[in-house]
N, C-alpha and C. Protein backbone atom coordinates (compact mmCIF):
# COMPACT_ATOMS: atom_id res chain seq x y z
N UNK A 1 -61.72 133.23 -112.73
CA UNK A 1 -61.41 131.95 -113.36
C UNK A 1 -62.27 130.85 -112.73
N UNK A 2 -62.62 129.83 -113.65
CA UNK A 2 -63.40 129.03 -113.21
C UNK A 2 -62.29 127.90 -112.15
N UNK A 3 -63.11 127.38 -111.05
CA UNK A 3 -62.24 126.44 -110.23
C UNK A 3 -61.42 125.34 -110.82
N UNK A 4 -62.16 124.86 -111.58
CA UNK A 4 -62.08 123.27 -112.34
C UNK A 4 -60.58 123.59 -113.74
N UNK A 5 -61.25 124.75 -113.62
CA UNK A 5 -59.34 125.18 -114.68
C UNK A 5 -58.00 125.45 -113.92
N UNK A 6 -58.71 126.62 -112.71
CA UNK A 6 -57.20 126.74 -111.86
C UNK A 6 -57.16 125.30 -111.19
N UNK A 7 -57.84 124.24 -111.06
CA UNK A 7 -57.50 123.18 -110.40
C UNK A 7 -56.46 121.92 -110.91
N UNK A 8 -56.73 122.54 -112.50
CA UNK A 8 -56.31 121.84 -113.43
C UNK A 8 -54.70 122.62 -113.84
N UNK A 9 -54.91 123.61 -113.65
CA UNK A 9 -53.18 124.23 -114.12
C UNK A 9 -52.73 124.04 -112.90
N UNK A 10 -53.13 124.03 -111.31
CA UNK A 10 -52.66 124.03 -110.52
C UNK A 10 -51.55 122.51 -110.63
N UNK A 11 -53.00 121.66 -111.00
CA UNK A 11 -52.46 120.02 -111.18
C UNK A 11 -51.05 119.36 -111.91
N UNK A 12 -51.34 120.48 -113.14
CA UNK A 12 -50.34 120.70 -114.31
C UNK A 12 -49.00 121.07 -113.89
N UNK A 13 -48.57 122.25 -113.02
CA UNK A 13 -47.63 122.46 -112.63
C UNK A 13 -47.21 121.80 -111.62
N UNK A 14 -47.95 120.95 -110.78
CA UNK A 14 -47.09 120.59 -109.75
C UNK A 14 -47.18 119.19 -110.26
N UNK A 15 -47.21 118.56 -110.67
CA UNK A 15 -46.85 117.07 -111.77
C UNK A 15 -45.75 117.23 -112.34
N UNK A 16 -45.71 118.62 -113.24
CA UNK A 16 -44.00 118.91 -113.89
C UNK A 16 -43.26 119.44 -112.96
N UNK A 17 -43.33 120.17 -111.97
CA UNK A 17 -42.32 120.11 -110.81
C UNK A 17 -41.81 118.73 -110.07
N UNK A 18 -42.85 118.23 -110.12
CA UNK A 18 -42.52 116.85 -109.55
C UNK A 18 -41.76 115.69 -110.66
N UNK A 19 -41.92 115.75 -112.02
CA UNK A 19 -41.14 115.38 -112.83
C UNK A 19 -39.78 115.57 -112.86
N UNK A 20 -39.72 117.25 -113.27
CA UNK A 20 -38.38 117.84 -113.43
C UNK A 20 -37.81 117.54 -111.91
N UNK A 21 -38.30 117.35 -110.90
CA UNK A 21 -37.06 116.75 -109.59
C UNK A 21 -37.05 114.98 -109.77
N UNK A 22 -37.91 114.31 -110.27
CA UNK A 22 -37.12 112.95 -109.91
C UNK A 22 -36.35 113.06 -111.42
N UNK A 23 -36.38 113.70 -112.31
CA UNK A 23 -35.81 113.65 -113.66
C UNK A 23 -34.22 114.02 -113.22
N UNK A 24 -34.04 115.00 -111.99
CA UNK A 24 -32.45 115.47 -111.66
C UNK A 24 -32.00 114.72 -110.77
N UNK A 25 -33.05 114.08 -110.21
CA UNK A 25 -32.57 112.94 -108.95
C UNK A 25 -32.04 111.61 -109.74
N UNK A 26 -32.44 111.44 -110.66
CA UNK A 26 -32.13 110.37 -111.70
C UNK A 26 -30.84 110.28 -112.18
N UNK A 27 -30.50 111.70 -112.66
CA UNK A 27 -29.57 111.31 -113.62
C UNK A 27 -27.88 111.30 -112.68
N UNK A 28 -27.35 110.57 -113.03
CA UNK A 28 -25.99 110.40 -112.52
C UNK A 28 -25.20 110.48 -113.09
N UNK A 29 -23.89 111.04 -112.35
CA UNK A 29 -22.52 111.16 -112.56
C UNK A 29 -21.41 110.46 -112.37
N UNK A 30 -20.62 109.87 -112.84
CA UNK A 30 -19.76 109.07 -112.59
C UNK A 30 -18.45 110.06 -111.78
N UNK A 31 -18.08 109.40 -109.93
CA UNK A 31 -17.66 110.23 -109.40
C UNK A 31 -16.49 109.37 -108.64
N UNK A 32 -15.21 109.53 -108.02
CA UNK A 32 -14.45 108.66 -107.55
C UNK A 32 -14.52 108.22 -106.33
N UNK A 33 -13.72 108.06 -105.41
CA UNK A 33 -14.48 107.16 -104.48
C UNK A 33 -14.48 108.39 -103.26
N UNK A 34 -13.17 108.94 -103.02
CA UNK A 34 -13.48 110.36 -102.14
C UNK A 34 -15.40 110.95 -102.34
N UNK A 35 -15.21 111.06 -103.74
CA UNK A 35 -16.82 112.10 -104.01
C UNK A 35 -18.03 110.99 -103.36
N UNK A 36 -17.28 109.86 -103.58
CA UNK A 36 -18.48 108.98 -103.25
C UNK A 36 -19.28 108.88 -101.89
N UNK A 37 -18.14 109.40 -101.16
CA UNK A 37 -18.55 109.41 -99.56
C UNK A 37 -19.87 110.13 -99.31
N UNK A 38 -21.01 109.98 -98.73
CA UNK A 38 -21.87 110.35 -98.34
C UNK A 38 -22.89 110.29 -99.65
N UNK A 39 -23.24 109.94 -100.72
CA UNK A 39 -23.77 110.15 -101.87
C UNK A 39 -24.41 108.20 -101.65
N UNK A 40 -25.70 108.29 -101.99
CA UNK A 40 -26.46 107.09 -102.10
C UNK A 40 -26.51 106.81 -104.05
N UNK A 41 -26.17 105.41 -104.31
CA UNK A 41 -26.14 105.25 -106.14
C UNK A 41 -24.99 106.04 -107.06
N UNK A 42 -23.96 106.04 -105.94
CA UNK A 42 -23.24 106.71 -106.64
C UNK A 42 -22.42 105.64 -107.47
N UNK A 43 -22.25 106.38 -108.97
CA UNK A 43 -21.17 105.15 -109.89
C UNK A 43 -19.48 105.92 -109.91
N UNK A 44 -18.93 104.95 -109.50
CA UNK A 44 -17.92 104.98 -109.54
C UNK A 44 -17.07 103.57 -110.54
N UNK A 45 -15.94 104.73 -111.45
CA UNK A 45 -15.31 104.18 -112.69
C UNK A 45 -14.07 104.15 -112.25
N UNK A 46 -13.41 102.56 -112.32
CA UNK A 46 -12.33 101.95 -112.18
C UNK A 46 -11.80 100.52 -112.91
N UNK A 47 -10.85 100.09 -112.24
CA UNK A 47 -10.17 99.04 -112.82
C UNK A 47 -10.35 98.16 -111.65
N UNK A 48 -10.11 96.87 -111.89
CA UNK A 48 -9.70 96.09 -110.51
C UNK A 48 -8.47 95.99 -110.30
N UNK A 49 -7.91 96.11 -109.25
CA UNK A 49 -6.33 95.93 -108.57
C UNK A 49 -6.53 94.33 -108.47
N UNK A 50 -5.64 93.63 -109.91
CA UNK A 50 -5.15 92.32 -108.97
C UNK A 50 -3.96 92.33 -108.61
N UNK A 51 -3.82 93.05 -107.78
CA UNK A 51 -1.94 92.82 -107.07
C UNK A 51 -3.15 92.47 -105.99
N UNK A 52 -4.09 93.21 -105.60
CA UNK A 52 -4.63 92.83 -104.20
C UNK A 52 -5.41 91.48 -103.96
N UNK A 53 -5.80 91.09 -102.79
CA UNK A 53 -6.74 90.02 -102.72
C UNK A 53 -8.27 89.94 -103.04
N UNK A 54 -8.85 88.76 -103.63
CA UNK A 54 -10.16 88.77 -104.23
C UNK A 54 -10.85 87.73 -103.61
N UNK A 55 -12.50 88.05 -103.28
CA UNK A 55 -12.89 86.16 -103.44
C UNK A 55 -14.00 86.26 -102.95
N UNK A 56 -14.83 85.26 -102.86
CA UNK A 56 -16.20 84.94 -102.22
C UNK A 56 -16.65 84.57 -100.95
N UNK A 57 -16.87 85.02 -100.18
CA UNK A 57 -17.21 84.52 -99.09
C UNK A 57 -18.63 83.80 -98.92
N UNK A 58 -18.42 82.48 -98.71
CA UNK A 58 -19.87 81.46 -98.13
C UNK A 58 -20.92 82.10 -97.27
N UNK A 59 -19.92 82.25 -96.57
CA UNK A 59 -20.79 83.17 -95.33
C UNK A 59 -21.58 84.24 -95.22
N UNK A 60 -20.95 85.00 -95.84
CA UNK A 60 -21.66 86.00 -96.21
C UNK A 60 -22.36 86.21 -97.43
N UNK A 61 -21.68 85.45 -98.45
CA UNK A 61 -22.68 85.26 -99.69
C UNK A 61 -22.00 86.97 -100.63
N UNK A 62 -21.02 87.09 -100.30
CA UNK A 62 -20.86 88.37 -100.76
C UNK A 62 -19.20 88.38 -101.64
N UNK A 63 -19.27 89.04 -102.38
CA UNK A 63 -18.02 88.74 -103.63
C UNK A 63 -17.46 90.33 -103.20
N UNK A 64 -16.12 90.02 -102.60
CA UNK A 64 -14.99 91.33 -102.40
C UNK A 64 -13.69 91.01 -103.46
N UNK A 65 -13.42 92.49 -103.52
CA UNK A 65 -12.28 93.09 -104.56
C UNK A 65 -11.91 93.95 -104.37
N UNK A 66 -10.32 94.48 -104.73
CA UNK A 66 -10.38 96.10 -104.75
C UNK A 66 -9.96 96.61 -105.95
N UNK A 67 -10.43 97.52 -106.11
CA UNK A 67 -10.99 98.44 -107.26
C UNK A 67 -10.07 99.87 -107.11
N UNK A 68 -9.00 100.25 -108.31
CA UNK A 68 -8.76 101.45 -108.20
C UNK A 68 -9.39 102.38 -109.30
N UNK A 69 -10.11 103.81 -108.58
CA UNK A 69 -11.00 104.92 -109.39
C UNK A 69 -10.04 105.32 -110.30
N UNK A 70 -10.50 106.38 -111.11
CA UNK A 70 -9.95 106.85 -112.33
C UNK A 70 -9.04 107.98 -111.56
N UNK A 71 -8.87 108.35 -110.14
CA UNK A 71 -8.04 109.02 -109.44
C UNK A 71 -6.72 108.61 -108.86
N UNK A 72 -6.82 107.51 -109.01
CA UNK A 72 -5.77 106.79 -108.44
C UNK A 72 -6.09 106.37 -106.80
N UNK A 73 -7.62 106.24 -106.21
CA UNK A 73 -7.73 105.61 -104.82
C UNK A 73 -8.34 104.49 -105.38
N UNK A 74 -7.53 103.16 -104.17
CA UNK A 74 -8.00 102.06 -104.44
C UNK A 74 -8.63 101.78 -102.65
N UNK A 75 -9.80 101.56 -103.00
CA UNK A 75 -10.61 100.81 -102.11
C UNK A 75 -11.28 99.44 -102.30
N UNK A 76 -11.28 98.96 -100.71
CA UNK A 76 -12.58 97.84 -100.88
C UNK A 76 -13.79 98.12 -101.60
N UNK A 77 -14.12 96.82 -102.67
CA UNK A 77 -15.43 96.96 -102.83
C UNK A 77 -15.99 95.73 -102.57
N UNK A 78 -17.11 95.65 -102.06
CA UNK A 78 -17.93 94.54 -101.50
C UNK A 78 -19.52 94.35 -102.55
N UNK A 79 -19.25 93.49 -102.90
CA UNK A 79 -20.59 93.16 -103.70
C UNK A 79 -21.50 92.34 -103.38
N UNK A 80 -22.61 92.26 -103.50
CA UNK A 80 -23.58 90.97 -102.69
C UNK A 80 -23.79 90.03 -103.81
N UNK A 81 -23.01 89.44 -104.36
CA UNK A 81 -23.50 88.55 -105.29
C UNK A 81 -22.29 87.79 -105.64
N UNK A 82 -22.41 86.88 -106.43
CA UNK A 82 -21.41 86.32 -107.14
C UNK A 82 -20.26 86.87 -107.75
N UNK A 83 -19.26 86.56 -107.87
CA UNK A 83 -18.18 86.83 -108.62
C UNK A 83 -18.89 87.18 -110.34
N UNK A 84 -19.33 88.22 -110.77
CA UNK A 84 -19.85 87.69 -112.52
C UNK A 84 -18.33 86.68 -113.28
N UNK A 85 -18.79 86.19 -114.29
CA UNK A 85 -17.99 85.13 -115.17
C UNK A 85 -17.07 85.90 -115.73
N UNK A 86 -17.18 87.48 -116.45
CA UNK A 86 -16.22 87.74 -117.35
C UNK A 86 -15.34 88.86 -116.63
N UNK A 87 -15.60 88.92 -115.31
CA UNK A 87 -14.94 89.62 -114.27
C UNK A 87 -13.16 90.19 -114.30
N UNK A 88 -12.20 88.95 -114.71
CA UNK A 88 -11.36 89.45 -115.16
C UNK A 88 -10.86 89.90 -116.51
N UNK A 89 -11.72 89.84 -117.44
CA UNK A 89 -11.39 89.78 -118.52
C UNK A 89 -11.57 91.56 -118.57
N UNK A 90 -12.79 91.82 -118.18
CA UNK A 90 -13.19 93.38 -118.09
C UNK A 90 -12.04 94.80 -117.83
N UNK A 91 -12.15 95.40 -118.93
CA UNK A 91 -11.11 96.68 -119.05
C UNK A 91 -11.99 97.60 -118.22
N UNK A 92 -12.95 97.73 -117.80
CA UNK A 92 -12.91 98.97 -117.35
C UNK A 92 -14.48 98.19 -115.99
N UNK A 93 -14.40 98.56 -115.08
CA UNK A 93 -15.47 98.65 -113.69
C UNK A 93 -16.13 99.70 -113.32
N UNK A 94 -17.89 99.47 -113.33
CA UNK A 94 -18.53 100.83 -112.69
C UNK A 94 -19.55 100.05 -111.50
N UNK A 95 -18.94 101.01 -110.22
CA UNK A 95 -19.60 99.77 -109.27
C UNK A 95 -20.82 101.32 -109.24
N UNK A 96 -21.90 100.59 -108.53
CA UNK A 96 -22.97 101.63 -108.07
C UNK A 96 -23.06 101.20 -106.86
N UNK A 97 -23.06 102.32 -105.85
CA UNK A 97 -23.42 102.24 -104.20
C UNK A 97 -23.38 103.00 -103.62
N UNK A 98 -22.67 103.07 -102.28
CA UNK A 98 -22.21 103.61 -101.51
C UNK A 98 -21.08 103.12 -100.58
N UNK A 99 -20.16 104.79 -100.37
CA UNK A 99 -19.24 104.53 -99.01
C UNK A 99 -19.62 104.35 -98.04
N UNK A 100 -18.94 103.15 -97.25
CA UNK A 100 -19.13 103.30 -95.49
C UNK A 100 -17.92 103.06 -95.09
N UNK A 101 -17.47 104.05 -94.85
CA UNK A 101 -15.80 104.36 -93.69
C UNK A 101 -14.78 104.49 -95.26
N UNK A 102 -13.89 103.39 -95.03
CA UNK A 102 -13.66 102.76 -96.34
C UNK A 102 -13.43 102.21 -97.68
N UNK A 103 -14.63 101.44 -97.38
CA UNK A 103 -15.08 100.16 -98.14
C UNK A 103 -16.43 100.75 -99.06
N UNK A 104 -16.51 100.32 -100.22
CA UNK A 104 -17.89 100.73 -101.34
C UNK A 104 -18.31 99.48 -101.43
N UNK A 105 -19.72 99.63 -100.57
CA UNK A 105 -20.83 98.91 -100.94
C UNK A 105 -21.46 98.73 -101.98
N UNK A 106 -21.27 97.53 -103.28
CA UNK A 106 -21.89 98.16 -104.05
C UNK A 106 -23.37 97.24 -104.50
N UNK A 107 -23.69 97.75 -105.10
CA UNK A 107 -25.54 97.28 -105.13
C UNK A 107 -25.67 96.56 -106.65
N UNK A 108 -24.81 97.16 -107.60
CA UNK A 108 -24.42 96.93 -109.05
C UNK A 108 -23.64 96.88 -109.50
N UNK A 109 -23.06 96.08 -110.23
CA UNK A 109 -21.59 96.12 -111.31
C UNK A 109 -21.53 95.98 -112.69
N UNK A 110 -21.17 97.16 -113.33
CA UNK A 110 -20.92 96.97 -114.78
C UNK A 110 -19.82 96.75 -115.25
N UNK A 111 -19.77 95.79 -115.96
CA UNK A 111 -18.54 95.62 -116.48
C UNK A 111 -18.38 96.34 -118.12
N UNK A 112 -17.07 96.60 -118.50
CA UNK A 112 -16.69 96.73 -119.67
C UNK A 112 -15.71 96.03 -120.38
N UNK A 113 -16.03 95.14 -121.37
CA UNK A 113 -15.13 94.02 -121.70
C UNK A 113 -14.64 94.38 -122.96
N UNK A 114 -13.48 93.86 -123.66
CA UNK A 114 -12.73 94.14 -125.06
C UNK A 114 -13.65 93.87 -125.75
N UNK A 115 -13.83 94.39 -127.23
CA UNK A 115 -14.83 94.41 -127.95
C UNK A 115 -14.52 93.43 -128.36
N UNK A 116 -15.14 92.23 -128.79
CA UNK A 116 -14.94 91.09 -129.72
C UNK A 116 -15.18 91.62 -131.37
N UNK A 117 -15.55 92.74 -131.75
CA UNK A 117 -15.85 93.04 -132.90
C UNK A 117 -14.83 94.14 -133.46
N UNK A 118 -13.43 94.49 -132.34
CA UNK A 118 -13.01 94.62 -133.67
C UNK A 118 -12.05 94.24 -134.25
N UNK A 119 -12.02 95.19 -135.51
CA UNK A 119 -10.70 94.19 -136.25
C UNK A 119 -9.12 93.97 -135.57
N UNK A 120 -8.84 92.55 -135.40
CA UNK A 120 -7.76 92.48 -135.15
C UNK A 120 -6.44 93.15 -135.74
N UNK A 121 -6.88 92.97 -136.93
CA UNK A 121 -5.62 93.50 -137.98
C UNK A 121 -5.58 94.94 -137.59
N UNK A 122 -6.39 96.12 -137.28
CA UNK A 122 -6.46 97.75 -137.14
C UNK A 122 -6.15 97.37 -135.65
N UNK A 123 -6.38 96.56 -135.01
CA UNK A 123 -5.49 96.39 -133.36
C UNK A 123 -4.08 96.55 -133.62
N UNK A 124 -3.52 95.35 -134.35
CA UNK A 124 -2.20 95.34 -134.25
C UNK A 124 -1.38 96.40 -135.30
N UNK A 125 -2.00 97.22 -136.09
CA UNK A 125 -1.60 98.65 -136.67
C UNK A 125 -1.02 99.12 -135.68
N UNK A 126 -2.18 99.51 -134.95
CA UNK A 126 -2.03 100.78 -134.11
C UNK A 126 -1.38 100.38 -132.58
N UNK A 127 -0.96 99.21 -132.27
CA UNK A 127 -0.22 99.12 -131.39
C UNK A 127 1.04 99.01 -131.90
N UNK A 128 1.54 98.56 -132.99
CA UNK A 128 2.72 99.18 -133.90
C UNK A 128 2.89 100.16 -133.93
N UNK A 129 1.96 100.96 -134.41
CA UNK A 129 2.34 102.56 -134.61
C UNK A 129 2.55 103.30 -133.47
N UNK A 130 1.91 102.86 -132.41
CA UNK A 130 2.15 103.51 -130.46
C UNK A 130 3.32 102.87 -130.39
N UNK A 131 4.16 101.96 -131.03
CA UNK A 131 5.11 101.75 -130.26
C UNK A 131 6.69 102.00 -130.68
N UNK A 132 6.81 102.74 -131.67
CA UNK A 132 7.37 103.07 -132.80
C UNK A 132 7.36 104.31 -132.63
C-alpha cells in the first residue's frame, strides 16, 4: 500500500475514534443528587423546596436554594449568579454541576415554567375530571 493512503485511513480512523468519544462524553443524563456525587456537568431534575431558606448573597455574589431531586433528596444548591426573574414561578429545575460534600454547585440553571399557551378552558376540564 502506498504511504500517503495508509496515512490517510490511518487519519480517518483516529478522527472518528476521537469523535465517537467526545460524542459519549457529551451526551448527558439527567441523574439525582446521590448519582451526582463525583460526576463533573451533571444535570440534576427537581423542584425548589420553599419551606426552606433562599437568597443572594453580596458577598459572595452567589444565589442559594434548596432544591428537592425527582428522588426525594433535598440539597443545597449554590449558584453563581443572580436569582433568574421567573425563578418561582418555574414547575420543574435542572441545575448542571457538581457535588461537593453536600451542597450542588451549580454552573447552570434551567428552568421550566407553565406553558402560557395552553388552553385554559382544557386546564380546567381536566382538573375537574382529576378531581371527581
Amino acid at each position: 500500500m502506498k504511504p500517503k493512503v495508509l496515512f490517510g485511513v490511518i487519519a480517518i480512523v483516529a478522527f472518528t475514534s476521537l469523535l465517537f468519544y467526545n460524542f459519549g462524553n457529551s451526551i448527558s443524563t439527567y441523574v439525582d443528587f446521590e448519582q451526582a456525587k463525583g460526576k463533573q456537568g451533571a444535570h440534576v431534575v427537581g423542584v425548589w423546596d420553599s419551606s426552606k431558606e433562599m437568597g443572594f448573597s453580596r458577598e459572595t455574589m452567589q444565589f442559594s436554594f434548596y432544591m428537592e431531586d425527582q428522588s426525594g433528596n433535598i440539597r443545597k444548591v449554590i449558584f453563581p449568579k443572580a436569582k433568574p426573574n421567573n425563578f418561582e414561578q418555574a414547575d420543574q429545575l435542572v441545575v448542571i454541576g457538581q457535588m461537593r460534600g453536600e451542597v450542588f454547585y451549580a454552573q447552570d440553571m434551567l428552568m421550566k415554567c407553565p406553558s402560557k399557551y395552553n388552553d385554559p378552558n382544557v386546564l380546567q376540564m381536566q382538573a375537574t375530571s382529576a378531581s371527581s
